[in-house]
PDB file of N, CA and C in Angstrom:
ATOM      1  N   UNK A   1      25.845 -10.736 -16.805  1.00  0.00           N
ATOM      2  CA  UNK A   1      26.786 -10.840 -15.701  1.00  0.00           C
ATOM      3  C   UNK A   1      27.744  -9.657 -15.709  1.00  0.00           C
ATOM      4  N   UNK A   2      27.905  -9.117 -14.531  1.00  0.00           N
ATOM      5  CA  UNK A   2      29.428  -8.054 -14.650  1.00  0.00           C
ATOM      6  C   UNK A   2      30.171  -8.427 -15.065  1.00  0.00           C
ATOM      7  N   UNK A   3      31.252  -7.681 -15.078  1.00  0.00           N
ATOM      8  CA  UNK A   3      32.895  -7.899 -15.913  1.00  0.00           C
ATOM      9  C   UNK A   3      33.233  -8.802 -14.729  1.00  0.00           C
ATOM     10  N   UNK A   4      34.265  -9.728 -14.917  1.00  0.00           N
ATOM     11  CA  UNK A   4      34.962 -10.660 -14.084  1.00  0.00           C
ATOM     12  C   UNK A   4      33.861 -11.363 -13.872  1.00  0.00           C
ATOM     13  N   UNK A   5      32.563 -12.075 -14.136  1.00  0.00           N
ATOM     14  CA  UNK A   5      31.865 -13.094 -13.556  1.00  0.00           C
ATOM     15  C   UNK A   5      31.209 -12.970 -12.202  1.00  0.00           C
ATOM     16  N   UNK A   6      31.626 -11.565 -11.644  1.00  0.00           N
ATOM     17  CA  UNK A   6      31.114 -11.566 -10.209  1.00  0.00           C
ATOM     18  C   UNK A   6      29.071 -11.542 -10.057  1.00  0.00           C
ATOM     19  N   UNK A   7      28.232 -11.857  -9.679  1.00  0.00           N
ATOM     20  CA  UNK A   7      27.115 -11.656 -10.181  1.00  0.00           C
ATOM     21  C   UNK A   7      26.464 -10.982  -9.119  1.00  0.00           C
ATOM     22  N   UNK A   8      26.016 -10.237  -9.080  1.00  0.00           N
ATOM     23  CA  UNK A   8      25.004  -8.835  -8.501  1.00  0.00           C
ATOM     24  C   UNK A   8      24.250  -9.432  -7.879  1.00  0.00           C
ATOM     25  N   UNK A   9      24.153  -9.354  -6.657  1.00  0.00           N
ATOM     26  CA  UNK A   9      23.298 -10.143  -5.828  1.00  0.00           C
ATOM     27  C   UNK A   9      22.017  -9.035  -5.654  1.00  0.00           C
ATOM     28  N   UNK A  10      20.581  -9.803  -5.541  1.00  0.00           N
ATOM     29  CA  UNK A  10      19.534  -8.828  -5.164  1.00  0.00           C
ATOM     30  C   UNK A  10      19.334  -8.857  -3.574  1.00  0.00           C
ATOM     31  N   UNK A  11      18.249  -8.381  -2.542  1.00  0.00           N
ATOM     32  CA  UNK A  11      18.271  -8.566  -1.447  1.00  0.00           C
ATOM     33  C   UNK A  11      18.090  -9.722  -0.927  1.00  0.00           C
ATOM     34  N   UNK A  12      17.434 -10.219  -1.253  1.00  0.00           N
ATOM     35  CA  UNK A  12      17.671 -12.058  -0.707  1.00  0.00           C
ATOM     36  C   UNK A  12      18.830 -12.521  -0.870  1.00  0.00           C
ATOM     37  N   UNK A  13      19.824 -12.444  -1.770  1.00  0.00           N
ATOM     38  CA  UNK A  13      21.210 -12.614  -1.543  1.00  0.00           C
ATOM     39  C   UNK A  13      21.888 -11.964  -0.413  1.00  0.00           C
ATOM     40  N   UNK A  14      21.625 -10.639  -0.677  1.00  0.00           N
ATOM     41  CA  UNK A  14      22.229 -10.354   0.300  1.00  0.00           C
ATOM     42  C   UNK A  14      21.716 -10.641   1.828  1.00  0.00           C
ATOM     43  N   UNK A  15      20.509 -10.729   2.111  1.00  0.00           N
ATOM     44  CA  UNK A  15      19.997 -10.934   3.635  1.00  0.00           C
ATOM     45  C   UNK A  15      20.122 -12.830   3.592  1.00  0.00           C
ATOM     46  N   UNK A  16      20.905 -13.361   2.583  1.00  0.00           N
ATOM     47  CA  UNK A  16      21.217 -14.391   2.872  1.00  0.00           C
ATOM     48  C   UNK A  16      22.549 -14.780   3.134  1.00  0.00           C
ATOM     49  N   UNK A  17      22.893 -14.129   2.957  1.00  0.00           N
ATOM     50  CA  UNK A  17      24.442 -13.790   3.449  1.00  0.00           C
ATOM     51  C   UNK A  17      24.712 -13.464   4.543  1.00  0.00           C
ATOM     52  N   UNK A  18      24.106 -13.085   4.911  1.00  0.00           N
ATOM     53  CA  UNK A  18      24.327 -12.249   6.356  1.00  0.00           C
ATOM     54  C   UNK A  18      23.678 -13.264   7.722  1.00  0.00           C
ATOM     55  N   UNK A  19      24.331 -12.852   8.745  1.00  0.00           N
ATOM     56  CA  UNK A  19      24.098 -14.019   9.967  1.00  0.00           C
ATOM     57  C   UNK A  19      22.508 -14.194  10.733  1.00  0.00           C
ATOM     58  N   UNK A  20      22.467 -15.455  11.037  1.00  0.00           N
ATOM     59  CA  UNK A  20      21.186 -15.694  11.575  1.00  0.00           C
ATOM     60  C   UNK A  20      20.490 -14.693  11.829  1.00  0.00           C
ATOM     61  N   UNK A  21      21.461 -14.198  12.788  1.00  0.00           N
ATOM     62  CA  UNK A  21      20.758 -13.555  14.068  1.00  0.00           C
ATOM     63  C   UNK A  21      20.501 -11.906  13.878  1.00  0.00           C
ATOM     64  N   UNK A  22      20.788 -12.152  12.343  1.00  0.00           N
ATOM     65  CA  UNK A  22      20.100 -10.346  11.336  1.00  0.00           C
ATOM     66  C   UNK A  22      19.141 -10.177  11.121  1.00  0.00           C
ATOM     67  N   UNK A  23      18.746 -11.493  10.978  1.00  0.00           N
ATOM     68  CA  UNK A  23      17.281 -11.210   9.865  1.00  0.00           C
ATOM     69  C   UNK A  23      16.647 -10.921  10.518  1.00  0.00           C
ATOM     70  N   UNK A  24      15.722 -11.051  11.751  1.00  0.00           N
ATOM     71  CA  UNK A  24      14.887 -10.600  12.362  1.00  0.00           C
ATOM     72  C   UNK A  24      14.640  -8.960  12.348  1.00  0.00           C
ATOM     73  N   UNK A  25      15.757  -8.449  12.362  1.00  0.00           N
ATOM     74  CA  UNK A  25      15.924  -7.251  12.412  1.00  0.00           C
ATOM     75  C   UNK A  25      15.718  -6.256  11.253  1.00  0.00           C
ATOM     76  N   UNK A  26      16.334  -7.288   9.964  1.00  0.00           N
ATOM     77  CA  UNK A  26      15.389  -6.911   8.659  1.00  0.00           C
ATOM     78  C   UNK A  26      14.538  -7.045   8.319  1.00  0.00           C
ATOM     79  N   UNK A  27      13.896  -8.142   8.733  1.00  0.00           N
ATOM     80  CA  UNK A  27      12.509  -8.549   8.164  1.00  0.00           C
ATOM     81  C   UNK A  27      11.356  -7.171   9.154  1.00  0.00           C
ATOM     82  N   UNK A  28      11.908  -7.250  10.391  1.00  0.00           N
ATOM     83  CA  UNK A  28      11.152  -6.105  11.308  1.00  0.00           C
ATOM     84  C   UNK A  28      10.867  -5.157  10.594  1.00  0.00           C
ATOM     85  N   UNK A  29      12.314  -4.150  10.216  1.00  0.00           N
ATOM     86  CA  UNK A  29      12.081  -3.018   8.900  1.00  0.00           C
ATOM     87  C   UNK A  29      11.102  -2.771   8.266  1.00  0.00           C
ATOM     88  N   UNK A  30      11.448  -3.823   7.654  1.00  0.00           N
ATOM     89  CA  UNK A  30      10.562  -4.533   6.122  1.00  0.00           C
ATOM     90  C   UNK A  30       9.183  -4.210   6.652  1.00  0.00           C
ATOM     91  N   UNK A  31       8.740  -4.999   7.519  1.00  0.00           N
ATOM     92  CA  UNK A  31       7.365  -5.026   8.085  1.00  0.00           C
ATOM     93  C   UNK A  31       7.202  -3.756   8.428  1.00  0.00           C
ATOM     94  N   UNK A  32       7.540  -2.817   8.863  1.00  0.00           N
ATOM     95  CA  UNK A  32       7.339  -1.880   9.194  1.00  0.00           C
ATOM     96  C   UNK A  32       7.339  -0.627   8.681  1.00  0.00           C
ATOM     97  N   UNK A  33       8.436  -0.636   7.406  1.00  0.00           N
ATOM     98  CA  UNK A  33       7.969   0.324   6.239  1.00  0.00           C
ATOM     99  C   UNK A  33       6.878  -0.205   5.395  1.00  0.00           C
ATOM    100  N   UNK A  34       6.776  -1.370   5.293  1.00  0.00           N
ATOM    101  CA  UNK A  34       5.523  -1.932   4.688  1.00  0.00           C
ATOM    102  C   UNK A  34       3.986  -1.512   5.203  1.00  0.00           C
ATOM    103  N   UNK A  35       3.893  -1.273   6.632  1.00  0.00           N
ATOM    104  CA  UNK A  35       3.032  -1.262   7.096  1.00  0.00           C
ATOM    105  C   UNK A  35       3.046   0.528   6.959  1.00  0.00           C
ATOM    106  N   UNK A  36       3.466   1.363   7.548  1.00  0.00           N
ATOM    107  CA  UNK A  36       3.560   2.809   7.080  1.00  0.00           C
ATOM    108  C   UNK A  36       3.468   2.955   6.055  1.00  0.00           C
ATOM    109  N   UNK A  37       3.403   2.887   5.527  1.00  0.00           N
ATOM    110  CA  UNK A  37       3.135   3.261   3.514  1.00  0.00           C
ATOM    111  C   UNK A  37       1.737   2.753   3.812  1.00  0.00           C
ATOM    112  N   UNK A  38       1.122   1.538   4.072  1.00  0.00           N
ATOM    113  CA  UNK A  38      -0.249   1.286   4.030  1.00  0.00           C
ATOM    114  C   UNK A  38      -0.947   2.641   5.061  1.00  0.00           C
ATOM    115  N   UNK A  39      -0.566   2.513   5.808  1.00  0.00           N
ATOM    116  CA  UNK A  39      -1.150   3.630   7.065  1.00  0.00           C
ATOM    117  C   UNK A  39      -1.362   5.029   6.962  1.00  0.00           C
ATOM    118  N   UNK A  40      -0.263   5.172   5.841  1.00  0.00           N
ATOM    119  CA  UNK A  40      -0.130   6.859   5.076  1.00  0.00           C
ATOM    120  C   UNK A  40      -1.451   6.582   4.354  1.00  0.00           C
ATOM    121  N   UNK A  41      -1.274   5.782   3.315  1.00  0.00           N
ATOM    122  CA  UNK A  41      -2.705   5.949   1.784  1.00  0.00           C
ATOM    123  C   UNK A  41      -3.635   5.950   2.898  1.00  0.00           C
ATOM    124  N   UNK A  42      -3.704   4.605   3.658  1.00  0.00           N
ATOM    125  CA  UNK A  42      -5.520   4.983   4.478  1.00  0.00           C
ATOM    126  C   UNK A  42      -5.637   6.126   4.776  1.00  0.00           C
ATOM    127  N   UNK A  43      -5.491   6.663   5.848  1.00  0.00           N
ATOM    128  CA  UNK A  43      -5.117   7.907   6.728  1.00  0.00           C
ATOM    129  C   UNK A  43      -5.611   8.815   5.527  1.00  0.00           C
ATOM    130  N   UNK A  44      -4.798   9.269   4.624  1.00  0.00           N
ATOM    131  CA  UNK A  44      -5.258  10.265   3.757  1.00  0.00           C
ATOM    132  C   UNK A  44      -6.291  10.289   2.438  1.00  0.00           C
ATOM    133  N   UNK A  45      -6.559   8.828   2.431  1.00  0.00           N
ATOM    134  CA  UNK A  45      -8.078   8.334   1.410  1.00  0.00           C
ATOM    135  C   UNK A  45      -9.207   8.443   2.805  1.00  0.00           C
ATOM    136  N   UNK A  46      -8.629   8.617   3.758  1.00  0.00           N
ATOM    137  CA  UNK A  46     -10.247   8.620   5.077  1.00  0.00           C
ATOM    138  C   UNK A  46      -9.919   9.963   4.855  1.00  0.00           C
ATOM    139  N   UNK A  47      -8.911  10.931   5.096  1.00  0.00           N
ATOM    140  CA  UNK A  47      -9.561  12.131   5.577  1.00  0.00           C
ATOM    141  C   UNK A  47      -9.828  12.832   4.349  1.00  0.00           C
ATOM    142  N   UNK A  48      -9.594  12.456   2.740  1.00  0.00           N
ATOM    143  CA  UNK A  48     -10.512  12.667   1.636  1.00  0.00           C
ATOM    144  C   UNK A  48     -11.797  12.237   2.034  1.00  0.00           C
ATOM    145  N   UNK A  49     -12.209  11.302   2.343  1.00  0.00           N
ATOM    146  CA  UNK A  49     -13.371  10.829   2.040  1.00  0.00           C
ATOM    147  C   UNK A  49     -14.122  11.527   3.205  1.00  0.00           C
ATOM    148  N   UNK A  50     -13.737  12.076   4.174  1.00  0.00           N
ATOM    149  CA  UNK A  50     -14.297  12.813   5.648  1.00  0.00           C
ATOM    150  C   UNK A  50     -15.172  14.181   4.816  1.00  0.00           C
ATOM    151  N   UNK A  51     -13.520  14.573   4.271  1.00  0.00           N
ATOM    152  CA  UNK A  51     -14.120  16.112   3.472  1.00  0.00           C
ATOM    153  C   UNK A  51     -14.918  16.407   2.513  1.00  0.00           C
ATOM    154  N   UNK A  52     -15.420  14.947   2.234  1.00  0.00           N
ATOM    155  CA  UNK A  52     -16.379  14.978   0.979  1.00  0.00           C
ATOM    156  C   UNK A  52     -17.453  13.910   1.138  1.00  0.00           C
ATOM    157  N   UNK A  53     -18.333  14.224   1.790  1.00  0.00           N
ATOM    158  CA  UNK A  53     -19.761  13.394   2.114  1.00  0.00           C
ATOM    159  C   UNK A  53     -20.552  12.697   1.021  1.00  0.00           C
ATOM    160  N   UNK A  54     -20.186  13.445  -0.214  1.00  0.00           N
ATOM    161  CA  UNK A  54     -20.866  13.190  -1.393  1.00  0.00           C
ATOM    162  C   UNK A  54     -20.190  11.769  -1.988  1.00  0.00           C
ATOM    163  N   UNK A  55     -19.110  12.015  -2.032  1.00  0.00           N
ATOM    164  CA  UNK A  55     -18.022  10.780  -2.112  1.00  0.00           C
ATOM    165  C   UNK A  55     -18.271   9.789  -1.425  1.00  0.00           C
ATOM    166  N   UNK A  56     -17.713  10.047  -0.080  1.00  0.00           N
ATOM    167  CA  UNK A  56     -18.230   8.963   0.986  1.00  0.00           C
ATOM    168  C   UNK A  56     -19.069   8.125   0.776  1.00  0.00           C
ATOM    169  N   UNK A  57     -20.306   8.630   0.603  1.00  0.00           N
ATOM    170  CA  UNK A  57     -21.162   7.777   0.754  1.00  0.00           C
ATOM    171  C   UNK A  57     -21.603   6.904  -0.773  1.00  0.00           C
ATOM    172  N   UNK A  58     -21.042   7.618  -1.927  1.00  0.00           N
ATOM    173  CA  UNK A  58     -20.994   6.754  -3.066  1.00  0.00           C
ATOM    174  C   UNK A  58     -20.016   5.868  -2.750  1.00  0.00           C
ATOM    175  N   UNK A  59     -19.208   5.724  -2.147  1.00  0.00           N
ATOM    176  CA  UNK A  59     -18.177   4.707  -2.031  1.00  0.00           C
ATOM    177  C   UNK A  59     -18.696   3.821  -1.088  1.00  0.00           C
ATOM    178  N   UNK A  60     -19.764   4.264   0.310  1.00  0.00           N
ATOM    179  CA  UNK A  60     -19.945   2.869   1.084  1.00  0.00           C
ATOM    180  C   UNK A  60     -21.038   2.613   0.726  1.00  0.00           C
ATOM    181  N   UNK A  61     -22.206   2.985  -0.481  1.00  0.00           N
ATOM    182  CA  UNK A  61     -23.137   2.573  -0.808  1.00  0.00           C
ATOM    183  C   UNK A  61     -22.311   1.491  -2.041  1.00  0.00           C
ATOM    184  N   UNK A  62     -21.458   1.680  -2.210  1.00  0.00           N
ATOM    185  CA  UNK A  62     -20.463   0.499  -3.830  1.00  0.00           C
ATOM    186  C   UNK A  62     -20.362  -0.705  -2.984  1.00  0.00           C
ATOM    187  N   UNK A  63     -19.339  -0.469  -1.397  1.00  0.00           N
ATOM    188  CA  UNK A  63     -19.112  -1.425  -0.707  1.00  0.00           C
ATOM    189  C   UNK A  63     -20.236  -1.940  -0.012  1.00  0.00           C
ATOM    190  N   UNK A  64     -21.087  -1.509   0.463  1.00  0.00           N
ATOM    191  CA  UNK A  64     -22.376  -2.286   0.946  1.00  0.00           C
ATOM    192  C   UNK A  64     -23.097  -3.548  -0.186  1.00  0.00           C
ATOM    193  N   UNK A  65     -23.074  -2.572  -1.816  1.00  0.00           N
ATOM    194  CA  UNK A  65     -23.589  -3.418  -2.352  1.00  0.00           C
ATOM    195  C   UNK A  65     -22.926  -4.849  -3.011  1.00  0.00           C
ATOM    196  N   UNK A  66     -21.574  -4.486  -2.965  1.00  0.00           N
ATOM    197  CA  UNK A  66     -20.550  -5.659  -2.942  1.00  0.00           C
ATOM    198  C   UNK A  66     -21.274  -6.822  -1.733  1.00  0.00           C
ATOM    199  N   UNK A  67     -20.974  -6.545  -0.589  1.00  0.00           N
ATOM    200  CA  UNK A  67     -21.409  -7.063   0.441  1.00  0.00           C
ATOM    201  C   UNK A  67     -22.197  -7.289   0.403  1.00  0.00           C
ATOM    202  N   UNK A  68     -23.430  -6.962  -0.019  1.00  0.00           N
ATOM    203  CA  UNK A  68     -25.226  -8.014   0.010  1.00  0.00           C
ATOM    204  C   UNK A  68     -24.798  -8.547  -1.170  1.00  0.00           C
ATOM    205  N   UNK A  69     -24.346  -8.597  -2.350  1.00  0.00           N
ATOM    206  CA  UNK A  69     -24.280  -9.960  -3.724  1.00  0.00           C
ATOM    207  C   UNK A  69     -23.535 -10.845  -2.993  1.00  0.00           C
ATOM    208  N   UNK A  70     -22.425 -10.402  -2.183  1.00  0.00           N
ATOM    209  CA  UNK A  70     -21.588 -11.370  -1.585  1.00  0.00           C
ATOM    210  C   UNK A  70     -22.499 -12.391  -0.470  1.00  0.00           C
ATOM    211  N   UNK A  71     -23.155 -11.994   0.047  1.00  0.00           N
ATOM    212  CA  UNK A  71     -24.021 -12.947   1.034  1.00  0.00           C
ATOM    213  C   UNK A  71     -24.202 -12.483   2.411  1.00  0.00           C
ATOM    214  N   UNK A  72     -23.777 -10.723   2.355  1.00  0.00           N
ATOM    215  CA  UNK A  72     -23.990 -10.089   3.451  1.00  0.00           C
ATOM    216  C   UNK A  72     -22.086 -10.196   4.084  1.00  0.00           C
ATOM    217  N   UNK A  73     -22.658  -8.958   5.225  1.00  0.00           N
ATOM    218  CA  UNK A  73     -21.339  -8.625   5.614  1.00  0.00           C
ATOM    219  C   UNK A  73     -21.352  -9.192   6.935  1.00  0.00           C
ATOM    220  N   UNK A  74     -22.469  -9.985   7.448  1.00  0.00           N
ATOM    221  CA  UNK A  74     -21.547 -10.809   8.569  1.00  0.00           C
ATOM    222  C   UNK A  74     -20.945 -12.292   8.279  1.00  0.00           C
ATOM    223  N   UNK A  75     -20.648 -12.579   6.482  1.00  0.00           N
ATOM    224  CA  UNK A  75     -20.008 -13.310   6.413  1.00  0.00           C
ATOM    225  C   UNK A  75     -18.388 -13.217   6.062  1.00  0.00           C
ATOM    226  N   UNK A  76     -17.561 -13.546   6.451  1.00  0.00           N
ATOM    227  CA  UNK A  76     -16.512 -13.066   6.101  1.00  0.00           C
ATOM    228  C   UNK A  76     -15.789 -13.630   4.587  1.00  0.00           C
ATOM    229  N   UNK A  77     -15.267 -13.052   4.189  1.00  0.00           N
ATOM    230  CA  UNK A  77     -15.188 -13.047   2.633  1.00  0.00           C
ATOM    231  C   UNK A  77     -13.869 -13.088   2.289  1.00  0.00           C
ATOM    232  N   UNK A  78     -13.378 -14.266   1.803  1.00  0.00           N
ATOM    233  CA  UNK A  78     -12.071 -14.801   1.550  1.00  0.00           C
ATOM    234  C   UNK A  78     -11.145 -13.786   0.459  1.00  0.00           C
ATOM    235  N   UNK A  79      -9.926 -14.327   0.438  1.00  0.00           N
ATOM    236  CA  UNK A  79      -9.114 -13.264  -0.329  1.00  0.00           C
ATOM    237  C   UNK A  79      -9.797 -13.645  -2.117  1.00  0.00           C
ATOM    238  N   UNK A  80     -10.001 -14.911  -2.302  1.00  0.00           N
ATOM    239  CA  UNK A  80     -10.475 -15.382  -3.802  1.00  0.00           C
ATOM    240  C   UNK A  80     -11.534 -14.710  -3.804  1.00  0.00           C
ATOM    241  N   UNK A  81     -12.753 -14.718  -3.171  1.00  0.00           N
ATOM    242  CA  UNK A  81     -14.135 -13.211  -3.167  1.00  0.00           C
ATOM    243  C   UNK A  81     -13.548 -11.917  -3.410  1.00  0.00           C
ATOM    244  N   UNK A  82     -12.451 -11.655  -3.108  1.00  0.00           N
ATOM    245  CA  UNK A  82     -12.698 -10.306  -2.741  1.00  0.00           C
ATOM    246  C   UNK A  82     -11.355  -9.347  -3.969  1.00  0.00           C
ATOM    247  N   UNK A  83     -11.643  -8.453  -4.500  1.00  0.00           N
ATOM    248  CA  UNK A  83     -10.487  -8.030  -5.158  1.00  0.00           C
ATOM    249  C   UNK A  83     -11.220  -6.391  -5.372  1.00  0.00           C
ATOM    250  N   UNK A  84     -10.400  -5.392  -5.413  1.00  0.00           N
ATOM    251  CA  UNK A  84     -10.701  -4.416  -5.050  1.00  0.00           C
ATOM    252  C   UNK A  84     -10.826  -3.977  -6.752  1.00  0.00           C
ATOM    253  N   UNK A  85     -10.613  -4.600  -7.642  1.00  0.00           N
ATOM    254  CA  UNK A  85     -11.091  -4.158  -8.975  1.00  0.00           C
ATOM    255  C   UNK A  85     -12.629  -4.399  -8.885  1.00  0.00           C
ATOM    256  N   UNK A  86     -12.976  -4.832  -7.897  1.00  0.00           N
ATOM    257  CA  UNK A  86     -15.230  -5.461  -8.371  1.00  0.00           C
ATOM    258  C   UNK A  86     -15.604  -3.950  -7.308  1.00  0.00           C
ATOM    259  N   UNK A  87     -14.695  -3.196  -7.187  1.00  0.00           N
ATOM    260  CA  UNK A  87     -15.100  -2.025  -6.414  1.00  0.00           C
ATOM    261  C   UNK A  87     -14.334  -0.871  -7.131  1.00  0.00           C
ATOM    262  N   UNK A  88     -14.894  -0.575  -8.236  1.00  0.00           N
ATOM    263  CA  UNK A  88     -14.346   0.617  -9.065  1.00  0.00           C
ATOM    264  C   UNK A  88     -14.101   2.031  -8.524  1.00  0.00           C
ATOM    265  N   UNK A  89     -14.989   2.146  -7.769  1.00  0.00           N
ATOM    266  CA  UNK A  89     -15.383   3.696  -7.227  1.00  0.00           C
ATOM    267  C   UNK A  89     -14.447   3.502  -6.503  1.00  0.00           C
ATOM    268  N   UNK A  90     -13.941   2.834  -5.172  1.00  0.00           N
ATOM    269  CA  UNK A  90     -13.226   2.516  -4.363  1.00  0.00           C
ATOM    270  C   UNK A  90     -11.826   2.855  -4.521  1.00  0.00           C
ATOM    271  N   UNK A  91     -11.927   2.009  -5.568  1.00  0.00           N
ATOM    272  CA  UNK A  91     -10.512   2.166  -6.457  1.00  0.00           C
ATOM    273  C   UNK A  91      -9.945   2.919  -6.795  1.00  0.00           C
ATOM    274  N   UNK A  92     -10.998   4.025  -7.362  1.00  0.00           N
ATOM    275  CA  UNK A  92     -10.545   5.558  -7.608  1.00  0.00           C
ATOM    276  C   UNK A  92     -10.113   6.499  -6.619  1.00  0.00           C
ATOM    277  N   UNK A  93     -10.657   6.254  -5.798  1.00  0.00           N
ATOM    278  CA  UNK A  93     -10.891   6.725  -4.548  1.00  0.00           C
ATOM    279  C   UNK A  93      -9.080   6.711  -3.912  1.00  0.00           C
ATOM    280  N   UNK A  94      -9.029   5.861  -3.582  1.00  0.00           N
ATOM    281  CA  UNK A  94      -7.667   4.950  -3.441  1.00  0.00           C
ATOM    282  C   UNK A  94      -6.834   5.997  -4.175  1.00  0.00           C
ATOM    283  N   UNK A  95      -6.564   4.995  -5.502  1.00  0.00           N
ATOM    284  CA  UNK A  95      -5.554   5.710  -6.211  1.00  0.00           C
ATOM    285  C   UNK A  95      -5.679   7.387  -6.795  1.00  0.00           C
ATOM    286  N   UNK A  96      -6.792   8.330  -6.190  1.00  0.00           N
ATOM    287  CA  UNK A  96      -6.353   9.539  -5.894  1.00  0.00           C
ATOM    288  C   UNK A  96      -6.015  10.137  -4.861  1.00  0.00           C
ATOM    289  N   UNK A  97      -6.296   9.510  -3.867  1.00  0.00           N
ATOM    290  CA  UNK A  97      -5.642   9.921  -2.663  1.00  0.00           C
ATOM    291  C   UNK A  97      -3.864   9.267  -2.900  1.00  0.00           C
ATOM    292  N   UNK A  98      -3.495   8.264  -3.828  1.00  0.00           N
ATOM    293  CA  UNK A  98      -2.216   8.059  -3.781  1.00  0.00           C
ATOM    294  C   UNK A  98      -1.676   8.934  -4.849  1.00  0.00           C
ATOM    295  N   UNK A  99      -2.435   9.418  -5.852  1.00  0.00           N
ATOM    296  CA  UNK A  99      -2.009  10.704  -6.708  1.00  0.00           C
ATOM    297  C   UNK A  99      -1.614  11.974  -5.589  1.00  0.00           C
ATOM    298  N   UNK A 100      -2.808  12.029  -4.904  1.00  0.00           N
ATOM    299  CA  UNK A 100      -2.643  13.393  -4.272  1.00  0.00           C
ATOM    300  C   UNK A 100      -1.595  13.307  -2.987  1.00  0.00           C
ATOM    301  N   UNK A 101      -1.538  12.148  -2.781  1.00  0.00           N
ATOM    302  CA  UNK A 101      -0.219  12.246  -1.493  1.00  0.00           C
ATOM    303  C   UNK A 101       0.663  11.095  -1.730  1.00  0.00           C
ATOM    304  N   UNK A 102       1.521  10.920  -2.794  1.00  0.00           N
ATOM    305  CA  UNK A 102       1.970   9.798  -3.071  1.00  0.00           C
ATOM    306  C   UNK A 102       3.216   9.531  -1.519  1.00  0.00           C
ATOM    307  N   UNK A 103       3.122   7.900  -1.640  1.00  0.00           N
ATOM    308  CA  UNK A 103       4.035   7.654  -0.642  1.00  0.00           C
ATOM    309  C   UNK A 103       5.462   7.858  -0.134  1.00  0.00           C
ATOM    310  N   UNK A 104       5.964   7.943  -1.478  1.00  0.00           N
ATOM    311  CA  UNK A 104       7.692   8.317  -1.987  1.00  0.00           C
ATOM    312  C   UNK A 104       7.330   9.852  -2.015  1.00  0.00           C
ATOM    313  N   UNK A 105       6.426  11.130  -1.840  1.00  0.00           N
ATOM    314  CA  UNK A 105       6.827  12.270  -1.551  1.00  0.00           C
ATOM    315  C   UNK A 105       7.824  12.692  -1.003  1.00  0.00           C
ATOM    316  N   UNK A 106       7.552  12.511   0.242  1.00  0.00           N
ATOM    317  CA  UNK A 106       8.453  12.839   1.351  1.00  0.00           C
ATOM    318  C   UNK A 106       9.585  12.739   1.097  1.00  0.00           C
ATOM    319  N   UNK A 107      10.429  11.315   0.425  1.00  0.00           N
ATOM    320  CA  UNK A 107      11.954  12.101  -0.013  1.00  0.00           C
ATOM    321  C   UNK A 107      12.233  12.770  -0.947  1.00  0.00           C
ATOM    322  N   UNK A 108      11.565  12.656  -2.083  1.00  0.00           N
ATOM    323  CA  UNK A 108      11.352  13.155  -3.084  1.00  0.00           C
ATOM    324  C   UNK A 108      12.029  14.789  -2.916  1.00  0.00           C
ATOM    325  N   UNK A 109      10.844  15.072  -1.987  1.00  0.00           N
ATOM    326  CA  UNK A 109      10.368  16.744  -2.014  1.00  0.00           C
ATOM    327  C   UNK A 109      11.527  17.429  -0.721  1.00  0.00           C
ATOM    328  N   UNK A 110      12.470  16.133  -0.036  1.00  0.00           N
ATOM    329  CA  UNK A 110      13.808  16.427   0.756  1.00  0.00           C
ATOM    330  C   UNK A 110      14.860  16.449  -0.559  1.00  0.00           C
ATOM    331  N   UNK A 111      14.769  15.702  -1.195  1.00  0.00           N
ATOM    332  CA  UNK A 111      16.126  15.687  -2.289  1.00  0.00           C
ATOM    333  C   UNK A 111      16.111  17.223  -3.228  1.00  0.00           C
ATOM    334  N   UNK A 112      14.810  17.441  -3.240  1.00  0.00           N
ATOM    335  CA  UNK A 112      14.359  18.574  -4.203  1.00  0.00           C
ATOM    336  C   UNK A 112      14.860  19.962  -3.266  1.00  0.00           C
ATOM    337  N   UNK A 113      14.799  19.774  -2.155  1.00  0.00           N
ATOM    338  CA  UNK A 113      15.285  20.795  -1.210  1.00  0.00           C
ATOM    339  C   UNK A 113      16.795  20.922  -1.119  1.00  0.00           C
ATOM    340  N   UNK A 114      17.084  20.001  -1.486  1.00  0.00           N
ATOM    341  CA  UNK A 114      18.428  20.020  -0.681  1.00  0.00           C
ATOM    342  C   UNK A 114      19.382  20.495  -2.253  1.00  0.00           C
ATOM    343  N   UNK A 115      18.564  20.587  -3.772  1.00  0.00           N
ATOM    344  CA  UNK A 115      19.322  20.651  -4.312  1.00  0.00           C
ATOM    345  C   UNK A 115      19.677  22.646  -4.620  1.00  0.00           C
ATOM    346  N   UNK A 116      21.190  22.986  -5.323  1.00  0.00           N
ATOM    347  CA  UNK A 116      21.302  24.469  -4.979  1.00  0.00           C
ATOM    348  C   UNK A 116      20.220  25.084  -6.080  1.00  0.00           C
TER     349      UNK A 116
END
């Protein structure tokens, strides 16, 4: 606890504090930097995977074969089926395109500018 007993509220404290008629407006945010950060990694794991055919297609020959053990891909495949660790290649795939363009760059590489 801080000095004097006061206790540090995290964001649910605080967006619980605050009036009805806020939250919408945070939660919007929320949703919406949430969703940009997803939109960045895709975006730049597709246009890796564009520039490299060799890749590509080891990665949708991994996911195809996921998909026929699974029972084929016109069945749709619940979140308990599905986990992106039973797709290794994928995975890599992924988390180098988030090596190579991580999401937090962008301020990063403003703070780094701005210093003398």
């Amino acid at each position: 606890s801080p000095p004097g007993g006061a206790r540090q509220g995290d964001m649910l404290d605080a967006i619980a504090g605050l009036e009805r008629e806020s939250w919408g407006g945070i939660m919007t945010i929320m949703f919406v930097a949430g969703s940009e950060t997803t939109a960045v990694t895709t975006s730049w794991t597709l246009c890796h995977l564009a520039r490299s055919p060799e890749v590509q297609e080891r990665a949708r020959r991994e996911v195809v074969g996921f998909l026929e053990a699974s029972g084929g891909a016109e069945r749709a495949l619940g979140p308990q089926e599905f986990s992106l660790s039973k797709l290794p290649y994928l995975e890599g795939c992924i988390l180098e395109g988030l090596r190579l363009h991580p999401v937090a760059d962008g301020p990063v590489n403003a703070l780094k500018a701005m210093e003398p």
